[in-house]
N, C-alpha and C. Protein backbone atom coordinates (compact mmCIF):
# COMPACT_ATOMS: atom_id res chain seq x y z
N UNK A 1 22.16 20.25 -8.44
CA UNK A 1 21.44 21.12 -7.54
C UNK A 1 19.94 20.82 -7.66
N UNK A 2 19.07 20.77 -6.55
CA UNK A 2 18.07 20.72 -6.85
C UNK A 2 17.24 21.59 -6.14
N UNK A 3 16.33 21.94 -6.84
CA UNK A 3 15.47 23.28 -6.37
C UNK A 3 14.70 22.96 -5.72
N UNK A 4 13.97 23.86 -4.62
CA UNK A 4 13.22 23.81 -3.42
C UNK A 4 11.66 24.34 -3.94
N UNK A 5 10.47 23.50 -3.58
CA UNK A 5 9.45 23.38 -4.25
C UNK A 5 8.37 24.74 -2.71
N UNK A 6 7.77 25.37 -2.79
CA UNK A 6 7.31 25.39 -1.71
C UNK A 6 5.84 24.91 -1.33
N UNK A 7 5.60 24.43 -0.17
CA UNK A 7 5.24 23.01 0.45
C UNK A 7 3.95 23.86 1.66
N UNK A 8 2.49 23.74 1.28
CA UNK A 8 1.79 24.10 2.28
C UNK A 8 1.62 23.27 3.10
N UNK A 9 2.00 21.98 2.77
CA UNK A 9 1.45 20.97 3.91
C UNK A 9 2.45 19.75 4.00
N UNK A 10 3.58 19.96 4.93
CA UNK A 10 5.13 19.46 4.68
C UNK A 10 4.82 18.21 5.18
N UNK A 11 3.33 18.06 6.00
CA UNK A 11 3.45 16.53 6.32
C UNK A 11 3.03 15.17 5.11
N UNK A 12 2.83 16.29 4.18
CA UNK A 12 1.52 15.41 2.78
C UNK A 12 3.04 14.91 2.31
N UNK A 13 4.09 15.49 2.15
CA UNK A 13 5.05 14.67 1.98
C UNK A 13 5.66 13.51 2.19
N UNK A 14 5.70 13.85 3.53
CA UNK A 14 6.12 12.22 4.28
C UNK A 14 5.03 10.91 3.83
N UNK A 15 3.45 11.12 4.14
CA UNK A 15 2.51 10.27 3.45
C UNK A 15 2.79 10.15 2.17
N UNK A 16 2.90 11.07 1.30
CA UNK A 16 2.78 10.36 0.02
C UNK A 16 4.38 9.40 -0.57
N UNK A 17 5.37 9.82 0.22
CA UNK A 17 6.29 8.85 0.06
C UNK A 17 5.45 7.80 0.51
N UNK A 18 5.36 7.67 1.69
CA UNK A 18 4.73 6.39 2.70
C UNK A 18 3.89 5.53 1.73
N UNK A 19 2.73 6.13 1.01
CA UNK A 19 1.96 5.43 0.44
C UNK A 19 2.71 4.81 -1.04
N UNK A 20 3.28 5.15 -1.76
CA UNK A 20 4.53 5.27 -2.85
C UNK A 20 4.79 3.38 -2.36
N UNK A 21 6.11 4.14 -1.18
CA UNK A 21 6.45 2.96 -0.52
C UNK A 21 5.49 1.37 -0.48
N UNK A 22 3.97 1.86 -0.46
CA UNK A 22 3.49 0.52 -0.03
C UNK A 22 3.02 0.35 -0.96
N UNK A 23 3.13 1.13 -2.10
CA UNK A 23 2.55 0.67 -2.98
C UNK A 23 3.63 -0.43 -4.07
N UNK A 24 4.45 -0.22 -3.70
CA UNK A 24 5.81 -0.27 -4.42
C UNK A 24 6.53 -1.94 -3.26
N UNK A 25 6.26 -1.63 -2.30
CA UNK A 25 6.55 -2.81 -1.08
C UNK A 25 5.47 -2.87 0.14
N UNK A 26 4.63 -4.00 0.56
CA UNK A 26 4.09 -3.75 1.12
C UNK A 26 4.67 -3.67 2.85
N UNK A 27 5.43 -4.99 2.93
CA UNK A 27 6.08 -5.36 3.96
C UNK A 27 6.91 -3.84 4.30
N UNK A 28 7.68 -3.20 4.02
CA UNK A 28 9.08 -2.21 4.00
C UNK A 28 7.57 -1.22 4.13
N UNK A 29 6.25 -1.33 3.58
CA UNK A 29 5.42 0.20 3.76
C UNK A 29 5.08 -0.14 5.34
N UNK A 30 4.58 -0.97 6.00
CA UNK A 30 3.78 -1.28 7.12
C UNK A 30 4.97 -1.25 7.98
N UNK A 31 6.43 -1.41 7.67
CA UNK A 31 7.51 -1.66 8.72
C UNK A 31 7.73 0.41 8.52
N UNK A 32 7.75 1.05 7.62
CA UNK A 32 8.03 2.46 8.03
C UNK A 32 6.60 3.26 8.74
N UNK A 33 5.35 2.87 8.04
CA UNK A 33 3.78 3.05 8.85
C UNK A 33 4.48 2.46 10.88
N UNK A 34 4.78 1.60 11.12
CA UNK A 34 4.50 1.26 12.28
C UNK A 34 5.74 2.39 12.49
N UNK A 35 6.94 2.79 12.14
CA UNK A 35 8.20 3.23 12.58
C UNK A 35 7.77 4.70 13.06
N UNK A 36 6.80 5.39 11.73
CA UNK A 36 6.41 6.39 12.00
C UNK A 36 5.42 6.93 13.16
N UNK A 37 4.52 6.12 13.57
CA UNK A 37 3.52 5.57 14.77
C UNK A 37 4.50 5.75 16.29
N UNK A 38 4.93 4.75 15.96
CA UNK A 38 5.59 4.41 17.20
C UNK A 38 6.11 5.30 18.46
N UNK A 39 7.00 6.58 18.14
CA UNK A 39 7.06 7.90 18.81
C UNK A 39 5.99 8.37 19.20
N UNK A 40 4.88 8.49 18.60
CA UNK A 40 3.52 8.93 19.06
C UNK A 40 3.01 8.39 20.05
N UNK A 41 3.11 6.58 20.01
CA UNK A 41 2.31 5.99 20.91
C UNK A 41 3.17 5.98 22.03
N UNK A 42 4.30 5.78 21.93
CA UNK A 42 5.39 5.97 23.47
C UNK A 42 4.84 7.64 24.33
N UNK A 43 4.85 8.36 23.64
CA UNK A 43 5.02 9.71 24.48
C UNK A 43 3.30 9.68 24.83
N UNK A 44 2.14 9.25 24.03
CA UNK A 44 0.59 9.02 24.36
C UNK A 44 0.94 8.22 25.51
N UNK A 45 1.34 6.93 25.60
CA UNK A 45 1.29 5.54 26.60
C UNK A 45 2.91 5.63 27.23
N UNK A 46 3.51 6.85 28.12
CA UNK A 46 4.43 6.30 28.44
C UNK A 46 4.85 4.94 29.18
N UNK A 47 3.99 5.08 29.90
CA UNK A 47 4.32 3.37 30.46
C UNK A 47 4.01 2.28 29.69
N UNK A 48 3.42 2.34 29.09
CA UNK A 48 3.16 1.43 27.43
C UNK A 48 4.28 1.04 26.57
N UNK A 49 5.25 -0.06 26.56
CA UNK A 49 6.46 -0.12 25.54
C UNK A 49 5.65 -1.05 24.46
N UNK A 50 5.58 -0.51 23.40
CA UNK A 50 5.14 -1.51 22.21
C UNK A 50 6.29 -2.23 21.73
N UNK A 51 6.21 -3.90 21.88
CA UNK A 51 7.82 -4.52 21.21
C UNK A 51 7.33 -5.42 19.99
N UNK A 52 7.61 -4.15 18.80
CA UNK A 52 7.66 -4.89 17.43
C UNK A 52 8.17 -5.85 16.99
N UNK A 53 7.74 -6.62 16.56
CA UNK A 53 8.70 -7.83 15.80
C UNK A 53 8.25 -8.06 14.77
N UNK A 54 8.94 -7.56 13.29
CA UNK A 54 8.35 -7.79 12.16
C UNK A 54 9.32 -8.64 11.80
N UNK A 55 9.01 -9.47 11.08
CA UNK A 55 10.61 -10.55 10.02
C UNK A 55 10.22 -10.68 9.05
């Protein structure tokens, strides 16, 4: 079971994984950074399709 912490700022979460992540991988941090982006910039630029290609 794990216990529930309570959280004033539920988005500092997601970043500090994020940063974790790049710190830990850089490639896998910049491929979840762009993943997380990406919804934002579609609904900002609908007619705008951004086509990622990371390898």
């Amino acid at each position: 079971m794990v216990s529930g912490l309570p959280v004033s700022k539920p988005e500092a979460i997601g970043l500090g994984l994020l940063k974790a992540l790049m710190e830990a991988d850089v490639d896998r941090g910049i491929t979840a950074l762009l993943g997380m982006l990406q919804p934002g910039v579609e609904a900002a630029m609908p007619s705008i399709k951004p086509e990622l290609t990371l390898g």
